[in-house]
Protein backbone atom coordinates (compact mmCIF):
# COMPACT_ATOMS: atom_id res chain seq x y z
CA UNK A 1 -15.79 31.56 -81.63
CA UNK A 2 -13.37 29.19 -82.67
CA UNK A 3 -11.65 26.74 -81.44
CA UNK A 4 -8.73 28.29 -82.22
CA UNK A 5 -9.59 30.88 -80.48
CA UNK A 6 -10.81 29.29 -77.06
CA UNK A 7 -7.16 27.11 -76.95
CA UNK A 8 -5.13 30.47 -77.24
CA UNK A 9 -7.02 32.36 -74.94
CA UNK A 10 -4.67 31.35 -71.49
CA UNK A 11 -6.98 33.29 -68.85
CA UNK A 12 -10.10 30.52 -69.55
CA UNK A 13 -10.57 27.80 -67.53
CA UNK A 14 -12.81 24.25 -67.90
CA UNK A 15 -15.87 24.49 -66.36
CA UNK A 16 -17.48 20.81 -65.42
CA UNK A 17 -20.62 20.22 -63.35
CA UNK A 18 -20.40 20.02 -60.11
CA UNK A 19 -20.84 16.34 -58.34
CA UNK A 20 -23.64 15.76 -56.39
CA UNK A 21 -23.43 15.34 -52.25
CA UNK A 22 -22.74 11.40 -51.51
CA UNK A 23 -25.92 11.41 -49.90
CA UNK A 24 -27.87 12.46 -52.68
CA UNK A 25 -29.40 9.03 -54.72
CA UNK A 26 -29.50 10.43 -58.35
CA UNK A 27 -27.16 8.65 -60.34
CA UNK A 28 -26.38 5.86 -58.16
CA UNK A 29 -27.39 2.58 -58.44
CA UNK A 30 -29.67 0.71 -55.69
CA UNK A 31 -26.87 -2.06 -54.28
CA UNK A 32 -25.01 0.74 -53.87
CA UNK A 33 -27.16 2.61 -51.62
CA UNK A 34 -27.80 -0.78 -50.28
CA UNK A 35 -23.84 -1.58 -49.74
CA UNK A 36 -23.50 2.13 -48.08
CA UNK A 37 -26.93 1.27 -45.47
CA UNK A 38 -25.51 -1.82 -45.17
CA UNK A 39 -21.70 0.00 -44.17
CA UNK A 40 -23.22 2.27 -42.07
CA UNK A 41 -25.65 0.10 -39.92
CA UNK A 42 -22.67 -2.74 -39.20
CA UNK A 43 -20.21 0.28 -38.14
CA UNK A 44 -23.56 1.56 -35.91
CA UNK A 45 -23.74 -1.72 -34.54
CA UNK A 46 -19.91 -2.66 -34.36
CA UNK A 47 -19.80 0.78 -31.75
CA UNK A 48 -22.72 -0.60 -29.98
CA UNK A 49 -21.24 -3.67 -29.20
CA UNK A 50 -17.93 -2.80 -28.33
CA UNK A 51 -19.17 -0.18 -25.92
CA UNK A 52 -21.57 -2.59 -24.75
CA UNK A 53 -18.24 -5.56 -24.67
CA UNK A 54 -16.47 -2.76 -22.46
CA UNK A 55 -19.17 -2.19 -19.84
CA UNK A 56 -18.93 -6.29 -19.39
CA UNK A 57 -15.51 -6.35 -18.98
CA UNK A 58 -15.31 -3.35 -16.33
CA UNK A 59 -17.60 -5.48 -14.11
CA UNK A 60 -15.76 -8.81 -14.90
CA UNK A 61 -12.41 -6.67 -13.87
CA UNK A 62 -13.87 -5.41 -10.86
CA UNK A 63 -15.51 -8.81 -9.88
CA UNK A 64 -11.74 -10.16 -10.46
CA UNK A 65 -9.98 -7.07 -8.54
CA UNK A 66 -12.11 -7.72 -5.84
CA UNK A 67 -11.32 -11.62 -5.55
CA UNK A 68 -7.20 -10.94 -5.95
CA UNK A 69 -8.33 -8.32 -2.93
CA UNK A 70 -9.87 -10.88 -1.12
CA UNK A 71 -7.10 -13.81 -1.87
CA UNK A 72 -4.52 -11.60 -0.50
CA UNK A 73 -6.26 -11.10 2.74
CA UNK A 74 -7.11 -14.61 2.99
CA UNK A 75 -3.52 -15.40 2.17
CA UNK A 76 -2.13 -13.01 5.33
CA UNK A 77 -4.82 -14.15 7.72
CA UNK A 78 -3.61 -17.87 6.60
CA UNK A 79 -0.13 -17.53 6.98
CA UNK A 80 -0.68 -15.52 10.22
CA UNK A 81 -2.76 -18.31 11.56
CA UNK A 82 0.20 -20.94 10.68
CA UNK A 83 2.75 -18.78 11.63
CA UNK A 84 1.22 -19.02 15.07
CA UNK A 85 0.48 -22.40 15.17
CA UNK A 86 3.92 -23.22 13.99
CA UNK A 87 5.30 -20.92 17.06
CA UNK A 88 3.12 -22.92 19.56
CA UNK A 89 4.37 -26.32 17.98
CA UNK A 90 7.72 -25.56 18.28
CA UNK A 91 7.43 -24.52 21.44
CA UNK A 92 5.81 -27.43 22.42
CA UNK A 93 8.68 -29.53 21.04
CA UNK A 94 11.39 -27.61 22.48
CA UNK A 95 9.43 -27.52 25.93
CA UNK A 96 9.01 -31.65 25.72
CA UNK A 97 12.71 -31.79 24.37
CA UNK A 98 14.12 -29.45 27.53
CA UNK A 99 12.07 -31.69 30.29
CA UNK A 100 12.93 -35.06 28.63
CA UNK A 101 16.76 -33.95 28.70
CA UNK A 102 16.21 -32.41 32.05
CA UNK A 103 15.03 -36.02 33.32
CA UNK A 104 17.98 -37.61 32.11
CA UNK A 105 20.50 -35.53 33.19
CA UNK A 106 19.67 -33.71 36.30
CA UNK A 107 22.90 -32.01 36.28
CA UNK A 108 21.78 -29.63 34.04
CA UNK A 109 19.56 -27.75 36.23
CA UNK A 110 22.91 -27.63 39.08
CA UNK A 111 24.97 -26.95 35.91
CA UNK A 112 22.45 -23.72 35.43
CA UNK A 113 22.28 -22.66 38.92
CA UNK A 114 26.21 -22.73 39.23
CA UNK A 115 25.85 -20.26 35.55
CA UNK A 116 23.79 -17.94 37.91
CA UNK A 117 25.90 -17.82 40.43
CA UNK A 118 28.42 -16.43 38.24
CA UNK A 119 26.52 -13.82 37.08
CA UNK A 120 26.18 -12.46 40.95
CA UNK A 121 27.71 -9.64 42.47
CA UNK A 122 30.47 -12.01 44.27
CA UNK A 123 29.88 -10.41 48.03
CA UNK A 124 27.62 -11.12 50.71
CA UNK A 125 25.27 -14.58 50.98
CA UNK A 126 23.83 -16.21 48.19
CA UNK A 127 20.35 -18.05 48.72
CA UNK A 128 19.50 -21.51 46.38
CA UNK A 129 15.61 -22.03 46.45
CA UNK A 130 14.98 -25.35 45.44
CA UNK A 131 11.97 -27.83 44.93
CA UNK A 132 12.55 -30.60 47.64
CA UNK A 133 12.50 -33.09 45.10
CA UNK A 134 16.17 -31.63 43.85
CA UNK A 135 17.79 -31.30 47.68
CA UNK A 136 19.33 -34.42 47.35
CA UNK A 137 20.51 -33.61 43.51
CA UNK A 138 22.03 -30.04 44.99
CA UNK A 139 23.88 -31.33 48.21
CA UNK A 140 26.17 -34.11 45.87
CA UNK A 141 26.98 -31.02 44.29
CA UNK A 142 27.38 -29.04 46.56
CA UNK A 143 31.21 -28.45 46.74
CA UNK A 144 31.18 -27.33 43.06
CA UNK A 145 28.46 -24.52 44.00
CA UNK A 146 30.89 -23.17 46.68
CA UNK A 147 33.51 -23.00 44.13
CA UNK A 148 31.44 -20.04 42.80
CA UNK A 149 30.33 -18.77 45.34
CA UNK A 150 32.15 -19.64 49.19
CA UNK A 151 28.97 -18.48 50.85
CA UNK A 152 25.45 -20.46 49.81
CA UNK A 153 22.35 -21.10 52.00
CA UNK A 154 19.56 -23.47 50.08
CA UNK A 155 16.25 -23.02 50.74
CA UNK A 156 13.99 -25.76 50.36
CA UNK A 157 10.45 -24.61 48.71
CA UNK A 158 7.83 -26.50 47.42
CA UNK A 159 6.83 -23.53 45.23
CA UNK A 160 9.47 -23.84 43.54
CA UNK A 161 9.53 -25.35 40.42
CA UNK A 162 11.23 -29.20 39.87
CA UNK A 163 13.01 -27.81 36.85
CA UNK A 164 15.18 -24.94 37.75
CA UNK A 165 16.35 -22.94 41.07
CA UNK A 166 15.73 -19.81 42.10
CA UNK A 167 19.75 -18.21 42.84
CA UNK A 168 19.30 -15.03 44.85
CA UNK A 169 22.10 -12.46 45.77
CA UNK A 170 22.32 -9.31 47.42
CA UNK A 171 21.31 -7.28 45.16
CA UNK A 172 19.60 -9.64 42.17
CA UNK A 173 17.70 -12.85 41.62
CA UNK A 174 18.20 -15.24 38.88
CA UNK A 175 15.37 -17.47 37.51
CA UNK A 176 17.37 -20.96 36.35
CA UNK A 177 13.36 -22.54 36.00
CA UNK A 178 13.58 -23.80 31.99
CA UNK A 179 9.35 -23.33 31.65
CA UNK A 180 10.56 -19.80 32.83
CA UNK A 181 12.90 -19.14 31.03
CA UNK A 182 11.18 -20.24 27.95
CA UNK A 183 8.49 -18.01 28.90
CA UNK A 184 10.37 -15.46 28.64
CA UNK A 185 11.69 -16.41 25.59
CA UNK A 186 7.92 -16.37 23.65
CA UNK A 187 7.16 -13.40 25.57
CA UNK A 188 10.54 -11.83 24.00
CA UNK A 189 9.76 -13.16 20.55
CA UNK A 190 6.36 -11.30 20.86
CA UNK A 191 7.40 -8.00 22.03
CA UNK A 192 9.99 -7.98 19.41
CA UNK A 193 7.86 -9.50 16.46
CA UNK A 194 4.63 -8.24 17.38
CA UNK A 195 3.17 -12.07 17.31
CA UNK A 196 0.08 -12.45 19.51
């Protein structure tokens, strides 16, 4: 055939041999097999490690999880701990504050009783327990009691506490003892805050 002919014939097409696989060696040179081993045992090893680098880090995160677990516990049991102490200190202050005001002005415990009388039901007798050590205290102020209240008996108790009065009515009794009352103000604070 020609060559003339082989150009004007459209339906023929080239045919070229076909390539090897890249696997196959023939026609390659030896660093290149060398460079491709060399390739393929770093990317081998580059998988290793980083699987390896992640099983690390999961324990180092779970050895750090469990520390921020543990911090935040001790940080709840601390501050509970304070906030308790702080309570009991405060307490303490106001308690020391009350008695040392208390001492110097006696009044105030009269001054609280006469509060408690107005807080009665206004008919029938009204009963002042008091600590003998206040009689003398309640009888100079007497006349300002019976302004309240027109008809008071006190009752002299040693039970009774040297800070307060006991004011009893018909129907009700008022506690005017300041360790009482603040008593009942922690025991207040508790039931509403859920201290201990």
């Amino acid at each position: 055939m020609s060559k003339k002919r082989i150009g004007q014939n459209a339906g023929l097409a080239r045919f070229d041999m076909p390539m090897l696989k890249a696997g196959h060696l023939i026609g390659r040179s030896a660093d290149h097999v060398e460079r491709e081993a060399y390739e393929h045992g770093f990317a081998a090893g580059e998988a290793a490690g980083f699987e390896m680098g992640q099983q690390k880090a999961k324990v180092l995160i779970d050895k750090v999880d469990a520390l921020l677990t543990e911090l935040t516990t001790l940080k709840a049991t601390m501050a509970k701990e304070a906030e308790t102490q702080c309570v009991e200190l405060a307490v303490g202050m106001a308690r020391k504050i009350l008695m040392q005001e208390v001492a110097t002005k006696p009044e105030i415990i009269v001054q609280l009783a006469k509060e408690a009388l107005t807080k009665l039901e206004r008919t029938g007798q009204v009963t002042i327990k008091i600590n003998p050590s206040l009689y003398d205290l309640f009888m100079k102020h007497k006349p300002d009691l019976l302004s309240c209240h027109p008809d008071i008996a006190f009752d002299v108790d040693p039970s009774v506490s040297k800070f307060g009065s006991v004011v009893i009515g018909p129907v009700e009794e008022v506690v005017t003892d300041l360790d009482e009352q603040l008593r009942n103000l922690i025991k207040d604070m508790r039931d509403r805050y859920g201290s201990n």
